[in-house]
PDB file of N, CA and C in Angstrom:
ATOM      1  N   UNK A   1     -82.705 159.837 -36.293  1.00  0.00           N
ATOM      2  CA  UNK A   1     -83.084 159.663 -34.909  1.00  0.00           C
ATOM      3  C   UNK A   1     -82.995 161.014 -34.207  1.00  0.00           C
ATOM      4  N   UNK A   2     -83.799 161.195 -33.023  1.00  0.00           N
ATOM      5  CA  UNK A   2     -83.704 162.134 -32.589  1.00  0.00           C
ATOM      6  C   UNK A   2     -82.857 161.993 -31.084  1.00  0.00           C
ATOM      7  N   UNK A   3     -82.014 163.458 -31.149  1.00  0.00           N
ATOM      8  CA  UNK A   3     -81.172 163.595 -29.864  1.00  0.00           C
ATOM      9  C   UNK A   3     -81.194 164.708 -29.204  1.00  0.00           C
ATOM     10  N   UNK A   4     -81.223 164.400 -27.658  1.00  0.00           N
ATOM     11  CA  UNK A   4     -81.316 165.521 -26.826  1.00  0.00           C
ATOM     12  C   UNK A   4     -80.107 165.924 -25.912  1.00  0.00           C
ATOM     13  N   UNK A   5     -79.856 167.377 -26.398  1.00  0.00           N
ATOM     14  CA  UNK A   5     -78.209 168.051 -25.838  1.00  0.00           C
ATOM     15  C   UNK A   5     -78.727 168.830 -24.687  1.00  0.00           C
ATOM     16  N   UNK A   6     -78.402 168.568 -23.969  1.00  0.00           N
ATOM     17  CA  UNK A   6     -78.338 168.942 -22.321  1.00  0.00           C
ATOM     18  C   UNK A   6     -76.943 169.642 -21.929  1.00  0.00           C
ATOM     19  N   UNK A   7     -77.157 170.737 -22.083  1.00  0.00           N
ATOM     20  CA  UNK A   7     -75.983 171.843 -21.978  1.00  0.00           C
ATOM     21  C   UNK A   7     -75.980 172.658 -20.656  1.00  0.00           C
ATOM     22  N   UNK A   8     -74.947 172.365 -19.974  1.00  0.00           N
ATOM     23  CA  UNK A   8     -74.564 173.454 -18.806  1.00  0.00           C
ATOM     24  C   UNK A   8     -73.400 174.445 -18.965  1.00  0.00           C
ATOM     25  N   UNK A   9     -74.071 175.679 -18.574  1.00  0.00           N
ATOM     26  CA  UNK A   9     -72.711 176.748 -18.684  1.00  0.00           C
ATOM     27  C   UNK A   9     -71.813 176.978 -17.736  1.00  0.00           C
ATOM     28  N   UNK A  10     -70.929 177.978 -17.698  1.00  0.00           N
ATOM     29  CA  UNK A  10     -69.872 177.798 -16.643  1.00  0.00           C
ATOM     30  C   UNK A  10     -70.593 179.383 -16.407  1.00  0.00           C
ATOM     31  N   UNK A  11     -70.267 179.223 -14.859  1.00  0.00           N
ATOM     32  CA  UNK A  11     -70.725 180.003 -14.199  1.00  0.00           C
ATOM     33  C   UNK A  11     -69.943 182.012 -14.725  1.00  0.00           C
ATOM     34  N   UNK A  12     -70.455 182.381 -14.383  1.00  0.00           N
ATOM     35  CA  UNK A  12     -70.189 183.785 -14.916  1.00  0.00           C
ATOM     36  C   UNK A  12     -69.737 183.976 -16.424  1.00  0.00           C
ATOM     37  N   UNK A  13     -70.648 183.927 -17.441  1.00  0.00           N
ATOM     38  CA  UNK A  13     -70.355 183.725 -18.738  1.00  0.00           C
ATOM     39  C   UNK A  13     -71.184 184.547 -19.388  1.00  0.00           C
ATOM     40  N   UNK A  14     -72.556 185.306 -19.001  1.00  0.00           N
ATOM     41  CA  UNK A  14     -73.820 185.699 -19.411  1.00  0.00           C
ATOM     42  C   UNK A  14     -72.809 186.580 -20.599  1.00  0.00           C
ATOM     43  N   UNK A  15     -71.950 187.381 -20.380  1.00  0.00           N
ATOM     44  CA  UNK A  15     -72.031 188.282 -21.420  1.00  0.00           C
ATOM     45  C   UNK A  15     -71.119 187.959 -22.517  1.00  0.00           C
ATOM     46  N   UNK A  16     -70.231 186.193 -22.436  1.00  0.00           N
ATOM     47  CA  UNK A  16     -70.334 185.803 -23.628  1.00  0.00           C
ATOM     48  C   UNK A  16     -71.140 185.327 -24.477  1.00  0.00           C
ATOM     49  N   UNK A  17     -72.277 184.591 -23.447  1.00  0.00           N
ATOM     50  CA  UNK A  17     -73.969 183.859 -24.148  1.00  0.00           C
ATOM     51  C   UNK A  17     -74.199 184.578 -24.667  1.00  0.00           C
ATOM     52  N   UNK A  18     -74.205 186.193 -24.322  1.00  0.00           N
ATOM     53  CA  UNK A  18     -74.912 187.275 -25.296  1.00  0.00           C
ATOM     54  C   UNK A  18     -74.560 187.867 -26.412  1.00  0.00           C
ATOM     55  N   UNK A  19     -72.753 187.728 -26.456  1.00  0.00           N
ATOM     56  CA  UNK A  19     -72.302 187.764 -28.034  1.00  0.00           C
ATOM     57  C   UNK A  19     -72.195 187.101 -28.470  1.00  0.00           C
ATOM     58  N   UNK A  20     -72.753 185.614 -27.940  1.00  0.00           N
ATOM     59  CA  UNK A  20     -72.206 184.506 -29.683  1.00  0.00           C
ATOM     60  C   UNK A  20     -74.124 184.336 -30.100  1.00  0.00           C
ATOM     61  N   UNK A  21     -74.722 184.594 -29.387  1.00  0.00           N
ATOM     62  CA  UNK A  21     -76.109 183.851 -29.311  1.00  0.00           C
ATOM     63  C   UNK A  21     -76.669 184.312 -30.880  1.00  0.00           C
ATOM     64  N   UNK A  22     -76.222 185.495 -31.529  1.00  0.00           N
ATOM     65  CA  UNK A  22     -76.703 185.423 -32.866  1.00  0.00           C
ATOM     66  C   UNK A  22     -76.730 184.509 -33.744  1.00  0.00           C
ATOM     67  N   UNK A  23     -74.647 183.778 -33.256  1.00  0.00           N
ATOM     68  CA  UNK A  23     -74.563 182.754 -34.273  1.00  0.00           C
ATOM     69  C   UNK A  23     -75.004 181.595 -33.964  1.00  0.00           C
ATOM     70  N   UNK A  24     -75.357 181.717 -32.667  1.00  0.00           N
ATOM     71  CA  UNK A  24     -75.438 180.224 -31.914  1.00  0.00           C
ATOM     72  C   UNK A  24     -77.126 179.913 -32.237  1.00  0.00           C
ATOM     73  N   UNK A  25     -78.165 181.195 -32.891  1.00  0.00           N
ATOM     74  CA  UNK A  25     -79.353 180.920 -33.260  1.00  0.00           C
ATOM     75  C   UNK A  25     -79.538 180.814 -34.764  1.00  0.00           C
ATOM     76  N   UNK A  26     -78.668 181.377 -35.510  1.00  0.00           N
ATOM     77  CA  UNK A  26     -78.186 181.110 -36.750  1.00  0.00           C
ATOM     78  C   UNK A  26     -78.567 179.419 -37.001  1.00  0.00           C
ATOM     79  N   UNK A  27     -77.505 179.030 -36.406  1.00  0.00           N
ATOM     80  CA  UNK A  27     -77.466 177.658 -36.439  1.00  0.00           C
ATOM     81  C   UNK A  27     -78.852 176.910 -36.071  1.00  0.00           C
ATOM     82  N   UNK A  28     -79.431 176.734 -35.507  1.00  0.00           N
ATOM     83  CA  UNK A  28     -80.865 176.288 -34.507  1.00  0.00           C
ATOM     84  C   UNK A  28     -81.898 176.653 -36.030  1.00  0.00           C
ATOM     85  N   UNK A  29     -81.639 178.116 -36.388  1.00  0.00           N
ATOM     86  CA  UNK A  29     -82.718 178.445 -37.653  1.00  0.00           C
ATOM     87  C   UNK A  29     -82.283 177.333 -38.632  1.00  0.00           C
ATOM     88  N   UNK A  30     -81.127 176.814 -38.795  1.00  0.00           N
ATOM     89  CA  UNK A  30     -80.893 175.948 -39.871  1.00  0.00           C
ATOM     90  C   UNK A  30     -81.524 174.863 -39.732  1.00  0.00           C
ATOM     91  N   UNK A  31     -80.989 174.417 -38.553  1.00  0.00           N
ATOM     92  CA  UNK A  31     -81.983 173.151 -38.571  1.00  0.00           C
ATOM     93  C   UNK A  31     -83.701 172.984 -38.518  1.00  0.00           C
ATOM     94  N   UNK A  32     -84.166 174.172 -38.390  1.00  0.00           N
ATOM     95  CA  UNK A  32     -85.478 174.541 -38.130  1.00  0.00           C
ATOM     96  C   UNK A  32     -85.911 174.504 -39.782  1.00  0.00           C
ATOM     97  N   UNK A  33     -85.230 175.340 -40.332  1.00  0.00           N
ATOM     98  CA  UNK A  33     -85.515 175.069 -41.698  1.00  0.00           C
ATOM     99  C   UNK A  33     -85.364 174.103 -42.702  1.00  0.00           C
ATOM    100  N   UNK A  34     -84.723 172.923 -41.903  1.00  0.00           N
ATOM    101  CA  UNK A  34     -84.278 171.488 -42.403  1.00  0.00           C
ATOM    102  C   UNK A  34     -85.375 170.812 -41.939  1.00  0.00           C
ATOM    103  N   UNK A  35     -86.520 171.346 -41.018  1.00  0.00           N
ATOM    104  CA  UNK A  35     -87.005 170.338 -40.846  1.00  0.00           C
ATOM    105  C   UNK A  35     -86.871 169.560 -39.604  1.00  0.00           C
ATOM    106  N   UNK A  36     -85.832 169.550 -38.892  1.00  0.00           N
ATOM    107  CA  UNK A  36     -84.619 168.648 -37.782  1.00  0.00           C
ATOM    108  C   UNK A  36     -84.936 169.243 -36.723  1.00  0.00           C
ATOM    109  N   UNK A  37     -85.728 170.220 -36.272  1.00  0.00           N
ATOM    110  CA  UNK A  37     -85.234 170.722 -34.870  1.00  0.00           C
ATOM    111  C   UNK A  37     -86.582 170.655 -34.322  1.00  0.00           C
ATOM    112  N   UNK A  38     -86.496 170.106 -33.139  1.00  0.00           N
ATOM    113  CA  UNK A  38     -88.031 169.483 -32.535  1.00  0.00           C
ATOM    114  C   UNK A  38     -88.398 170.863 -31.270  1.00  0.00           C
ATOM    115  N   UNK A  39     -87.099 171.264 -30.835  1.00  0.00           N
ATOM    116  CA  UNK A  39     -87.317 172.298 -29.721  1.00  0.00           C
ATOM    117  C   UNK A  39     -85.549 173.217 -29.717  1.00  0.00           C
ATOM    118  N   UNK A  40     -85.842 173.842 -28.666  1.00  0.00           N
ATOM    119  CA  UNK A  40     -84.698 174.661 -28.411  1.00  0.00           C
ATOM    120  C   UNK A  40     -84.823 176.321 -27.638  1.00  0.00           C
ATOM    121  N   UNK A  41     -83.995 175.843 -26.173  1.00  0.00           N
ATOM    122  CA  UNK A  41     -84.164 177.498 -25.448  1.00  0.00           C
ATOM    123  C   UNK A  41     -83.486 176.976 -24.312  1.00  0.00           C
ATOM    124  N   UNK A  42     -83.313 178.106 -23.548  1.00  0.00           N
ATOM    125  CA  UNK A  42     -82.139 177.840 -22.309  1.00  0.00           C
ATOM    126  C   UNK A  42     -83.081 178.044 -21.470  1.00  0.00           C
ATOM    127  N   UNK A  43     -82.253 177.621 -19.904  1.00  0.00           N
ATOM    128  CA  UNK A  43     -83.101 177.413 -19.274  1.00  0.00           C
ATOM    129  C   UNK A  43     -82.599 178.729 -17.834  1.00  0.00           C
ATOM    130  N   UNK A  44     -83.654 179.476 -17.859  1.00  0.00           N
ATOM    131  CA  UNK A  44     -83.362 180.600 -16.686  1.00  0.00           C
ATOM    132  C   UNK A  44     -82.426 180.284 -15.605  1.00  0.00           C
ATOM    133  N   UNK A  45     -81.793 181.148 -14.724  1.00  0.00           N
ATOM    134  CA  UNK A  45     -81.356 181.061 -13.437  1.00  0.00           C
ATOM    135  C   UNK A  45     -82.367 181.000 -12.233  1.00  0.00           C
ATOM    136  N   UNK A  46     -83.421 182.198 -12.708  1.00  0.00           N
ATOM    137  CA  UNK A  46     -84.237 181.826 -11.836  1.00  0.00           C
ATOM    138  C   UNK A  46     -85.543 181.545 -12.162  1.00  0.00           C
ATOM    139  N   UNK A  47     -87.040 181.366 -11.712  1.00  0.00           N
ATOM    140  CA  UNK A  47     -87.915 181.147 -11.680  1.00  0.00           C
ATOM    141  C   UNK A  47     -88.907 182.104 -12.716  1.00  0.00           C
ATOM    142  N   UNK A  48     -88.390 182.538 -13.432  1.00  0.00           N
ATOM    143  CA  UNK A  48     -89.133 183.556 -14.636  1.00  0.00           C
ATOM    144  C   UNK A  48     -88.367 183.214 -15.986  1.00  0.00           C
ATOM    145  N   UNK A  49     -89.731 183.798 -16.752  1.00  0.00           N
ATOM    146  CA  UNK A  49     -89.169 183.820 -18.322  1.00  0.00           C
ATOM    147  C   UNK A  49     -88.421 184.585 -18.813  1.00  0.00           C
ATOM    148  N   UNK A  50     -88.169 185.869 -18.075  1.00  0.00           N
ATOM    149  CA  UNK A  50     -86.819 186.974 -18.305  1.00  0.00           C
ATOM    150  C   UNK A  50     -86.684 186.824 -17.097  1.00  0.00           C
ATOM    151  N   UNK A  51     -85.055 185.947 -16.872  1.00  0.00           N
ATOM    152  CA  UNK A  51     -84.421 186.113 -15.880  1.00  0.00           C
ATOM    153  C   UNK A  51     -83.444 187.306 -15.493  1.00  0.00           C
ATOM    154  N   UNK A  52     -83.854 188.255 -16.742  1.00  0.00           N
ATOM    155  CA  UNK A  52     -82.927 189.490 -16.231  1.00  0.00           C
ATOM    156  C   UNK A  52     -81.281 189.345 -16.206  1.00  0.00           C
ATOM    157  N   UNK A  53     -80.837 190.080 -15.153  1.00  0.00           N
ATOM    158  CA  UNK A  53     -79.538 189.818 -14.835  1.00  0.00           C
ATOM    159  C   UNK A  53     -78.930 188.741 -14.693  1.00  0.00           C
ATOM    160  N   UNK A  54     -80.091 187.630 -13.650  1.00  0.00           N
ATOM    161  CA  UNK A  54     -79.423 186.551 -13.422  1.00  0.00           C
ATOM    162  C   UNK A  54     -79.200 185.330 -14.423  1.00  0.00           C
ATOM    163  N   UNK A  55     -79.775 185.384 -15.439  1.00  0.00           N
ATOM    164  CA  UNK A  55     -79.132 185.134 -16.917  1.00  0.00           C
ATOM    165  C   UNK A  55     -79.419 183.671 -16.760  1.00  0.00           C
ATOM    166  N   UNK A  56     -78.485 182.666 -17.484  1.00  0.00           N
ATOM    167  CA  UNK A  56     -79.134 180.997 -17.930  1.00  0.00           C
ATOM    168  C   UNK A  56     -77.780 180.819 -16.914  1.00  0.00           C
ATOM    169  N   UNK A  57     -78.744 179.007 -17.090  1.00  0.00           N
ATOM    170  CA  UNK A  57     -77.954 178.354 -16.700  1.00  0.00           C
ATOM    171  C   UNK A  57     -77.356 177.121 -17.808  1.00  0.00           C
ATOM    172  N   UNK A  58     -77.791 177.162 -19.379  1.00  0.00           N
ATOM    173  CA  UNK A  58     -77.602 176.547 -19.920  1.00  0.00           C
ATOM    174  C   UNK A  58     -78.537 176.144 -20.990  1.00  0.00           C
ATOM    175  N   UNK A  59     -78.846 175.338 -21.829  1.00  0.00           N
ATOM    176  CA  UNK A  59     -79.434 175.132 -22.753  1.00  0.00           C
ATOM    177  C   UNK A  59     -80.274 173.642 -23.019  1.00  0.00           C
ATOM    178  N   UNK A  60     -81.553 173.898 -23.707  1.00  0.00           N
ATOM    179  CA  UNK A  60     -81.984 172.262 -23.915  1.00  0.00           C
ATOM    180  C   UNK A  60     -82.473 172.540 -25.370  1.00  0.00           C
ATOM    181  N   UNK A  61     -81.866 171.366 -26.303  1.00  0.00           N
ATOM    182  CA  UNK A  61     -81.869 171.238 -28.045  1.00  0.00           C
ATOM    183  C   UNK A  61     -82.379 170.045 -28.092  1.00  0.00           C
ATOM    184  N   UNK A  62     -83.422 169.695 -28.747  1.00  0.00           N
ATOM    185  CA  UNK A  62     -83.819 168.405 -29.672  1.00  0.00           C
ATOM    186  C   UNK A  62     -83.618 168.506 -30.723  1.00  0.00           C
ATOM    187  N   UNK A  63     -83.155 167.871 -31.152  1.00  0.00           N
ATOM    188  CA  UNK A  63     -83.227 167.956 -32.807  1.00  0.00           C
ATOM    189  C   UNK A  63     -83.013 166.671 -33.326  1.00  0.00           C
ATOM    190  N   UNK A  64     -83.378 166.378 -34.780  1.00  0.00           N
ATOM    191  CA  UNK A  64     -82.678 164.712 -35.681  1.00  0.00           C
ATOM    192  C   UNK A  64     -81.216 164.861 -36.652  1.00  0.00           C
ATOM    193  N   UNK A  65     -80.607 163.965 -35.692  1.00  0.00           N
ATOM    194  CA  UNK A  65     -79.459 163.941 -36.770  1.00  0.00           C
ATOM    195  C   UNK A  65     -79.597 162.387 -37.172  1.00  0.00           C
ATOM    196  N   UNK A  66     -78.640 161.826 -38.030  1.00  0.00           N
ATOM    197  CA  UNK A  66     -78.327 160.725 -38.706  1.00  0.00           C
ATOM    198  C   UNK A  66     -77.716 159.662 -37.261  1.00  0.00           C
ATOM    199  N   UNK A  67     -77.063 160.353 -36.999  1.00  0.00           N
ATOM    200  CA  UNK A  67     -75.762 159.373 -36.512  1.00  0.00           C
ATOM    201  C   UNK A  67     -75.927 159.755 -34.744  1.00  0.00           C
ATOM    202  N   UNK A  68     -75.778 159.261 -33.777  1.00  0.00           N
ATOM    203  CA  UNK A  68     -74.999 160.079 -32.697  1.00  0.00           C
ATOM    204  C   UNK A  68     -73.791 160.626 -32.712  1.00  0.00           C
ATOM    205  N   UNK A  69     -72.781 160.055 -34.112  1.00  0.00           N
ATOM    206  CA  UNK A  69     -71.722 160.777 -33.792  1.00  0.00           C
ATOM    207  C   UNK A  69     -71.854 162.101 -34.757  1.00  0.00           C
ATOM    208  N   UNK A  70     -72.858 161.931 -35.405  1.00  0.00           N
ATOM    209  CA  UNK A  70     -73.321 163.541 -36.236  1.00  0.00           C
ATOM    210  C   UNK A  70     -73.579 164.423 -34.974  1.00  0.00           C
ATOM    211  N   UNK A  71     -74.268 163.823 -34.578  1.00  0.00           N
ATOM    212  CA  UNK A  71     -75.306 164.934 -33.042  1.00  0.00           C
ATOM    213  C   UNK A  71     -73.996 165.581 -32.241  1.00  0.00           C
ATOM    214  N   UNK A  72     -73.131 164.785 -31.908  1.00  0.00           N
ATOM    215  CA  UNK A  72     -71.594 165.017 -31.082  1.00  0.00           C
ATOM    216  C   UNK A  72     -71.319 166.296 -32.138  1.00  0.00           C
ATOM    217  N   UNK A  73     -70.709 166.046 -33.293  1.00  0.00           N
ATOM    218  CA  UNK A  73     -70.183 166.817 -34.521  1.00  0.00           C
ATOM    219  C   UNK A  73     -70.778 167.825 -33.939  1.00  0.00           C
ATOM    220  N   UNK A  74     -71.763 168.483 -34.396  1.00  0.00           N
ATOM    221  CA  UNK A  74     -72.885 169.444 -34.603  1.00  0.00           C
ATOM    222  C   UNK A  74     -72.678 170.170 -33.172  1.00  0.00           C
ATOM    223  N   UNK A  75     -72.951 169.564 -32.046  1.00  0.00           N
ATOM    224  CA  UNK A  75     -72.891 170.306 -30.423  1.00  0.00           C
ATOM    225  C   UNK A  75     -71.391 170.674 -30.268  1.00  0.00           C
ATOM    226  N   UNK A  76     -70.154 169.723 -30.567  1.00  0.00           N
ATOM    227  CA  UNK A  76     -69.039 170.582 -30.603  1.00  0.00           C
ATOM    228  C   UNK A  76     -68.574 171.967 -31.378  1.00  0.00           C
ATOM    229  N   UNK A  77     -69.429 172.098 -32.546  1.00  0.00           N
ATOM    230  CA  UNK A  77     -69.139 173.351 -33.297  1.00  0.00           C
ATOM    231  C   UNK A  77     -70.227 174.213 -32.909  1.00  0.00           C
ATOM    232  N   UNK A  78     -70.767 174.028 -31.364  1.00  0.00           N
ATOM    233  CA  UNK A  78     -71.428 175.467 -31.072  1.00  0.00           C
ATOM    234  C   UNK A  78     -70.576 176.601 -30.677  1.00  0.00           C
ATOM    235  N   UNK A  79     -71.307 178.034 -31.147  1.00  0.00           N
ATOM    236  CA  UNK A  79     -70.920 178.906 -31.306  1.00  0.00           C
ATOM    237  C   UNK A  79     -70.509 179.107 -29.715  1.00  0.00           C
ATOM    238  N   UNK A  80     -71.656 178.515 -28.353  1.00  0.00           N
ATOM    239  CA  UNK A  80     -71.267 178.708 -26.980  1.00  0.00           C
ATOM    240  C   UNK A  80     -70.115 178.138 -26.826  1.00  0.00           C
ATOM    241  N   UNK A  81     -69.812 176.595 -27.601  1.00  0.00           N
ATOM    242  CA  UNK A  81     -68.711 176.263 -27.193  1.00  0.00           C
ATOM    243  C   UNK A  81     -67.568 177.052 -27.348  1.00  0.00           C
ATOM    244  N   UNK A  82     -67.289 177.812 -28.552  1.00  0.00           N
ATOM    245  CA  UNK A  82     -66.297 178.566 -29.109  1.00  0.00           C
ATOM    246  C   UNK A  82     -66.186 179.723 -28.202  1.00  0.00           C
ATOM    247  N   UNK A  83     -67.176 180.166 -27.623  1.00  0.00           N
ATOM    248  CA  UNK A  83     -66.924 181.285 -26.816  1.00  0.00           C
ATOM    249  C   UNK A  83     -66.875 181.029 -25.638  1.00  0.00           C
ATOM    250  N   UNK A  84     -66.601 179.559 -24.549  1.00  0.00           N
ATOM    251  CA  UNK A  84     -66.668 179.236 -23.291  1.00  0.00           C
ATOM    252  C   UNK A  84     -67.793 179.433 -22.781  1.00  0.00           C
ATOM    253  N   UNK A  85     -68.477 179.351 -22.841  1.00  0.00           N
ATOM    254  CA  UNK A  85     -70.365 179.824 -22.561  1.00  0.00           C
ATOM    255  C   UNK A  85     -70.493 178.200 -21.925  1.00  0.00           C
ATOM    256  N   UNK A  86     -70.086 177.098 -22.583  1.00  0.00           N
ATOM    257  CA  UNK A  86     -70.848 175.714 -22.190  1.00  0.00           C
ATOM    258  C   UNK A  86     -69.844 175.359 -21.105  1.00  0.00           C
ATOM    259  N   UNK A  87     -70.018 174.771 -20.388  1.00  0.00           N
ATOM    260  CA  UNK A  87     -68.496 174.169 -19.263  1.00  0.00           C
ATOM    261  C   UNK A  87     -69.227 172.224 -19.746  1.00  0.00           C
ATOM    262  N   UNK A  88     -70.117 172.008 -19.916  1.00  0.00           N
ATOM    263  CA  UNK A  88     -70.532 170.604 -20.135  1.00  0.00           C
ATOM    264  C   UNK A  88     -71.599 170.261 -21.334  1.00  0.00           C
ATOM    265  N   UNK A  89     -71.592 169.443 -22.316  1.00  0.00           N
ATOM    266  CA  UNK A  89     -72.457 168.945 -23.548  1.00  0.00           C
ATOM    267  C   UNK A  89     -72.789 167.591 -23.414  1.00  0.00           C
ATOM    268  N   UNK A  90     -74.130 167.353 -23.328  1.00  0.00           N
ATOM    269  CA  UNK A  90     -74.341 165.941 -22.779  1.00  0.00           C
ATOM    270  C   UNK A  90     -75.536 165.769 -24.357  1.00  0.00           C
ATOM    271  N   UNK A  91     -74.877 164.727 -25.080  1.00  0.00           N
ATOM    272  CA  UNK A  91     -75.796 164.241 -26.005  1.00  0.00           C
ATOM    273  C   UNK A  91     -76.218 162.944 -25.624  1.00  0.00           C
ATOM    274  N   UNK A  92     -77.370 162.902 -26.085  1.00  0.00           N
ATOM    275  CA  UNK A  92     -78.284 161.139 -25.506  1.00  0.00           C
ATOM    276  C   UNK A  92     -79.323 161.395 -26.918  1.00  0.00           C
ATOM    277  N   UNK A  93     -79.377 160.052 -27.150  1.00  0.00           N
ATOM    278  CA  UNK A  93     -80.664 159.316 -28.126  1.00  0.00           C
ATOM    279  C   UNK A  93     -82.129 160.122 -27.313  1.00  0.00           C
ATOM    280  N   UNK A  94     -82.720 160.149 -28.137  1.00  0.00           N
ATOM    281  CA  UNK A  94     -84.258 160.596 -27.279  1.00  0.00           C
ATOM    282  C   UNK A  94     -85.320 160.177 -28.215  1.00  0.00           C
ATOM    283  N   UNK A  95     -86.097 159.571 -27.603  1.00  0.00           N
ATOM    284  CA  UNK A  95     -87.279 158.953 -28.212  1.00  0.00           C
ATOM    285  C   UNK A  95     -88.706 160.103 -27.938  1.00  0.00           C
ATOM    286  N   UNK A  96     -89.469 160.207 -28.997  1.00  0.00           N
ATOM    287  CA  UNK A  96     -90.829 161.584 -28.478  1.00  0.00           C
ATOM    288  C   UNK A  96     -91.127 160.181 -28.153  1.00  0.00           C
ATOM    289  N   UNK A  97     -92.040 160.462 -27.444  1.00  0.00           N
ATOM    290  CA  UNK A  97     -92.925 159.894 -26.786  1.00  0.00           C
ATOM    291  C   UNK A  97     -94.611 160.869 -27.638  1.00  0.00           C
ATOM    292  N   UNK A  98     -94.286 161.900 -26.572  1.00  0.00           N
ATOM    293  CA  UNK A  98     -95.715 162.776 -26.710  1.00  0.00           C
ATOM    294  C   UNK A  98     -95.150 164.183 -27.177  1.00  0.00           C
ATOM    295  N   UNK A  99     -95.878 165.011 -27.119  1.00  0.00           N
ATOM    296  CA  UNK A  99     -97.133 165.028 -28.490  1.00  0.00           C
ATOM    297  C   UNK A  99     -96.841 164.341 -29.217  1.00  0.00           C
TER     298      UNK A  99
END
């Protein structure tokens, strides 16, 4: 099934997002190469695709796991989490619709 992680960061964090994000895309390539990952990218502070300085406000992941409590598993061992980057991880079931 597929699930969608709705991630918010804690405010002033940009320049831990920016040292874990190697491992934290590491991971994302895995599932990409499994096959599993439907989308994945954060979402600006402000109104552009390089928000520059003013950096994210957090993250949006689709991907298929087995279980919801796999999907939980998987979002707790992010690399943001490990580095305080996330302040909130919201997993939910998600159905595509479209495309």
């Amino acid at each position: 099934m597929l699930y969608a992680f709705i991630c918010q960061d804690k405010e002033g964090t940009q320049a831990q997002r920016l040292e874990a994000r190697p491992a934290h895309l590491e991971r994302l390539q895995q599932l990409q190469n499994e096959g599993r990952l439907i989308l994945a990218g954060p979402h600006p502070a402000i109104d552009s695709n390089d928000p520059g300085d003013a950096g994210f406000t957090g993250s949006l992941v689709v991907a298929e796991f087995a279980t919801l409590e796999d999907a939980q598993e998987w979002a707790s061992a992010d690399p943001y989490f490990a580095a305080g980057v996330y302040e909130q991880v919201t997993v939910k079931p998600f159905r595509k619709v479209l495309p």
